[in-house]
N, C-alpha and C. Protein backbone atom coordinates (compact mmCIF):
# COMPACT_ATOMS: atom_id res chain seq x y z
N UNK A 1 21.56 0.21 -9.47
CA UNK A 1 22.11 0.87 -8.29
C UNK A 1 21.70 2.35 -8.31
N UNK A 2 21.39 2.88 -7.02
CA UNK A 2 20.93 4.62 -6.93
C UNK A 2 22.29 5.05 -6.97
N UNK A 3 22.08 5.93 -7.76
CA UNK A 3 23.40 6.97 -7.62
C UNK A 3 22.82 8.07 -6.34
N UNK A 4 23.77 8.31 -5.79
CA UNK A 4 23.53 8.95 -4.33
C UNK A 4 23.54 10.58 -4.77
N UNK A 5 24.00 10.99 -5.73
CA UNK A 5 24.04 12.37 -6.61
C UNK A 5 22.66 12.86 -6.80
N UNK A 6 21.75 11.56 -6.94
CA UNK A 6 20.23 12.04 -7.51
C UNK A 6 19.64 12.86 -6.16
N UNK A 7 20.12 12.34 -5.03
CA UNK A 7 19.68 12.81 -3.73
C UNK A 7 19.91 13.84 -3.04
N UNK A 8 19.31 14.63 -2.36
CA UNK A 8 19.29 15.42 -1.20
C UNK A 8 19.09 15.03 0.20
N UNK A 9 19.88 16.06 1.39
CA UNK A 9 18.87 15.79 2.34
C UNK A 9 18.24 16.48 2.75
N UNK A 10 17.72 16.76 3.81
CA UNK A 10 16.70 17.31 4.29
C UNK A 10 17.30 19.27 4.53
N UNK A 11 18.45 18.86 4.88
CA UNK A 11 19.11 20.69 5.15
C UNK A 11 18.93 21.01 4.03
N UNK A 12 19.94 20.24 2.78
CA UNK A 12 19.98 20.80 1.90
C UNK A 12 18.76 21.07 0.74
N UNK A 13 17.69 20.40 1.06
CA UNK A 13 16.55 21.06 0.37
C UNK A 13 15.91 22.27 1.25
N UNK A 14 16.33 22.10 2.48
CA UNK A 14 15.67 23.27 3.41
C UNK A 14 16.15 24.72 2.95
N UNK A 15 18.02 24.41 2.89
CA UNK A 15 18.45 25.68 2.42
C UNK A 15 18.16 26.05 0.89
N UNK A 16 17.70 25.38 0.01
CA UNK A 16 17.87 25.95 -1.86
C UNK A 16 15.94 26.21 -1.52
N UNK A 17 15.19 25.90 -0.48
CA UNK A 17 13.57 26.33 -0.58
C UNK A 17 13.34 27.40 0.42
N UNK A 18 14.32 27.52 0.87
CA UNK A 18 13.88 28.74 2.03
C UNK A 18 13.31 28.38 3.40
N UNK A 19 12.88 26.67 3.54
CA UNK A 19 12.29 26.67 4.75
C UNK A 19 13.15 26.09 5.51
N UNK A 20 13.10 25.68 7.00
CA UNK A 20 12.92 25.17 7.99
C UNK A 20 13.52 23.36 7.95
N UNK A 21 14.27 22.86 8.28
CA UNK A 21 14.48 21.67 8.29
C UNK A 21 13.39 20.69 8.85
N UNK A 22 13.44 20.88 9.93
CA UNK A 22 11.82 20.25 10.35
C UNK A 22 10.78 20.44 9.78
N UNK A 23 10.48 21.67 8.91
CA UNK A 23 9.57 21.33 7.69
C UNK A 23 9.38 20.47 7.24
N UNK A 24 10.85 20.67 6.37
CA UNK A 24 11.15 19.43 5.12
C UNK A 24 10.77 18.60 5.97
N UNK A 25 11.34 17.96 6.98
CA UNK A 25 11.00 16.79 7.45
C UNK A 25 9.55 15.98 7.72
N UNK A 26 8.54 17.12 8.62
CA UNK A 26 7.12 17.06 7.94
C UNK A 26 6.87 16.70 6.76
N UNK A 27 6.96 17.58 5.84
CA UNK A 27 6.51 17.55 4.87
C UNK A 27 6.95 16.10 4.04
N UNK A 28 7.86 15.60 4.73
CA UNK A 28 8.07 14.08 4.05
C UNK A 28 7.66 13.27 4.69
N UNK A 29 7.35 13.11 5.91
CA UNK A 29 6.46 12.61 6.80
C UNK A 29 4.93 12.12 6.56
N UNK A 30 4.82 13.20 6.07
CA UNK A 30 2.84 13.05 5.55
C UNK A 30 2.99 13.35 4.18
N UNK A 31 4.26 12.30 3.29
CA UNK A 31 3.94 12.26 2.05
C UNK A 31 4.03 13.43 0.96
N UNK A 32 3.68 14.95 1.63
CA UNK A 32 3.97 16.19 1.15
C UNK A 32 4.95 16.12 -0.15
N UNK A 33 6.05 15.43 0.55
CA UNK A 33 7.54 15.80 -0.37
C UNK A 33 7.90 14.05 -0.80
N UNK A 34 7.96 13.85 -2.14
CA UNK A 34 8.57 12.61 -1.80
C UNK A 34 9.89 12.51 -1.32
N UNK A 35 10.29 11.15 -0.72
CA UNK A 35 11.32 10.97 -0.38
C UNK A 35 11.25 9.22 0.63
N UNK A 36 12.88 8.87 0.56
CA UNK A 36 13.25 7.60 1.13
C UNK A 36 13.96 7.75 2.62
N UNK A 37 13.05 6.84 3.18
CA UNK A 37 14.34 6.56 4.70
C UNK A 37 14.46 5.33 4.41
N UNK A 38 16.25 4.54 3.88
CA UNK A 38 16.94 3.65 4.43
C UNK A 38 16.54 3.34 5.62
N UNK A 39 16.37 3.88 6.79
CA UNK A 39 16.16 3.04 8.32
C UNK A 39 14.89 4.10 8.65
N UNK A 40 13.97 3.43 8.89
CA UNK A 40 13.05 3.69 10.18
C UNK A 40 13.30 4.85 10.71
N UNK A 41 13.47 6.04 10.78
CA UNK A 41 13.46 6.99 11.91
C UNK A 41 15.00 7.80 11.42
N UNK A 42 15.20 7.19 10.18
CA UNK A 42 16.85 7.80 9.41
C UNK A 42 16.63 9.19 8.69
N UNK A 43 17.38 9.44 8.47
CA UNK A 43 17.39 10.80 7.17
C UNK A 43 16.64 10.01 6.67
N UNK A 44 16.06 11.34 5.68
CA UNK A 44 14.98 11.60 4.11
C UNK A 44 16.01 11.51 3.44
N UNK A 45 16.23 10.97 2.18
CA UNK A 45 17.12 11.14 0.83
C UNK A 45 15.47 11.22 0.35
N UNK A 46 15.96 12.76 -0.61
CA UNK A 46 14.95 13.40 -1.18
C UNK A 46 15.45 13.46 -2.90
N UNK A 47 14.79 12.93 -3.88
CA UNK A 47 15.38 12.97 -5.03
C UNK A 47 15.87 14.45 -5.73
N UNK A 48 16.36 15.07 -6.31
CA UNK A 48 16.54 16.35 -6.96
C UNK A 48 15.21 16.42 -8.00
N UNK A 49 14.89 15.52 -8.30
CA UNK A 49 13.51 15.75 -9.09
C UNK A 49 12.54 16.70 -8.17
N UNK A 50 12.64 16.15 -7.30
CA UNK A 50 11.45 16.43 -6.26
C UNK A 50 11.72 18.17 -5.74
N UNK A 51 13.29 18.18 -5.27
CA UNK A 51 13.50 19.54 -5.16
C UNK A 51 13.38 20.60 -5.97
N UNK A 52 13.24 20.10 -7.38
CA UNK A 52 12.98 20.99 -8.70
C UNK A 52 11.35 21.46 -8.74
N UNK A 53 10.68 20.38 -8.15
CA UNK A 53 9.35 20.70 -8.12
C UNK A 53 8.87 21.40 -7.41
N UNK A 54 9.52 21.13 -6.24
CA UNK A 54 9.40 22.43 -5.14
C UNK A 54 9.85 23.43 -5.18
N UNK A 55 10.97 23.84 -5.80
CA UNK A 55 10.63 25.23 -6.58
C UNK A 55 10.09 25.77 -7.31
N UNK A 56 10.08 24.59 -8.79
CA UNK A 56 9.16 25.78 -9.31
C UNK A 56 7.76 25.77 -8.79
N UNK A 57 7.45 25.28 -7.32
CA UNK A 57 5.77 25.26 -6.99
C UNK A 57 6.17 26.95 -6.64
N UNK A 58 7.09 26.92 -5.51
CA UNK A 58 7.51 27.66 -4.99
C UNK A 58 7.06 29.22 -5.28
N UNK A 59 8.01 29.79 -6.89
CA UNK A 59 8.21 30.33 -7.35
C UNK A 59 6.90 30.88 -8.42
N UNK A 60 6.29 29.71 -8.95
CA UNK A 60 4.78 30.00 -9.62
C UNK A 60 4.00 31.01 -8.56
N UNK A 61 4.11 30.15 -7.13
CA UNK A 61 3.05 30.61 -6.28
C UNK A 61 4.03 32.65 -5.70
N UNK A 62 5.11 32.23 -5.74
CA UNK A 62 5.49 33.76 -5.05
C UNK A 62 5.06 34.75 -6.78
N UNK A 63 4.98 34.72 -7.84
CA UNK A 63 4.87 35.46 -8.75
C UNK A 63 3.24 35.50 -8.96
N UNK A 64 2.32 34.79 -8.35
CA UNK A 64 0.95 34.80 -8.60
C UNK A 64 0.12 36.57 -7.98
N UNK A 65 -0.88 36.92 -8.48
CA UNK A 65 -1.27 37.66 -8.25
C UNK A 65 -1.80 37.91 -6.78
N UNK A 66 -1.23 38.19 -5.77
CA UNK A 66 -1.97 38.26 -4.61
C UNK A 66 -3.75 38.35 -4.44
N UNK A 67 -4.02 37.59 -3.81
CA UNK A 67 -5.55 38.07 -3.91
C UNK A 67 -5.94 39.37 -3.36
N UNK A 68 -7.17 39.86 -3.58
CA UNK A 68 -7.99 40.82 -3.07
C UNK A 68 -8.56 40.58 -1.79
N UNK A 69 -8.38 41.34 -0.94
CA UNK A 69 -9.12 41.07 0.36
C UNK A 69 -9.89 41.23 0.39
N UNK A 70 -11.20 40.53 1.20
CA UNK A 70 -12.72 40.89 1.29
C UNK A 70 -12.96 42.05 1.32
N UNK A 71 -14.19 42.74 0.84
CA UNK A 71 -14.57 44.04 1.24
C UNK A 71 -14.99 44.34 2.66
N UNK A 72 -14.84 45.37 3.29
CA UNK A 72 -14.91 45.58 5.05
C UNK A 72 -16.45 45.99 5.32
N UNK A 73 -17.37 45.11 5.59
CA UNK A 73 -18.95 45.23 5.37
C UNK A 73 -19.28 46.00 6.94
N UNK A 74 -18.63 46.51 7.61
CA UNK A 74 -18.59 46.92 8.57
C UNK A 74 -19.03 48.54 8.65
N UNK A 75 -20.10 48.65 9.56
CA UNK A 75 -20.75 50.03 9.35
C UNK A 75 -20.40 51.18 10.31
């Protein structure tokens, strides 16, 4: 049996990642994020595994070194 504890939904991964509910929802849509719909066209139950990953993607990527912008070859 799933324990329903392992799960999220879609707000509540929206609010602990910073984005957009309809994100999340995309993003589980095209596979992005895993996650389960019980019915056809139902909520995402999104595992907490999954929300862990998305932070620390999150968080790797906000502490990364910004890149360098092209040089302006413009005369």
């Amino acid at each position: 049996m799933i324990n329903t504890q392992d799960f999220c939904c879609a707000k509540e991964v929206a609010s602990k990642v910073g984005k957009s509910v309809r994100t999340i929802q995309r993003m589980c849509g095209k596979n992005a994020i895993k996650a389960i719909q019980l019915i056809p066209g139902g909520e995402y139950s999104i595992p907490t595994s999954e929300v862990e990953r998305l932070l620390k993607t999150r968080l790797s990527a906000s502490s990364a070194t910004p890149a360098t912008p092209p040089p302006n070859n413009a005369a």
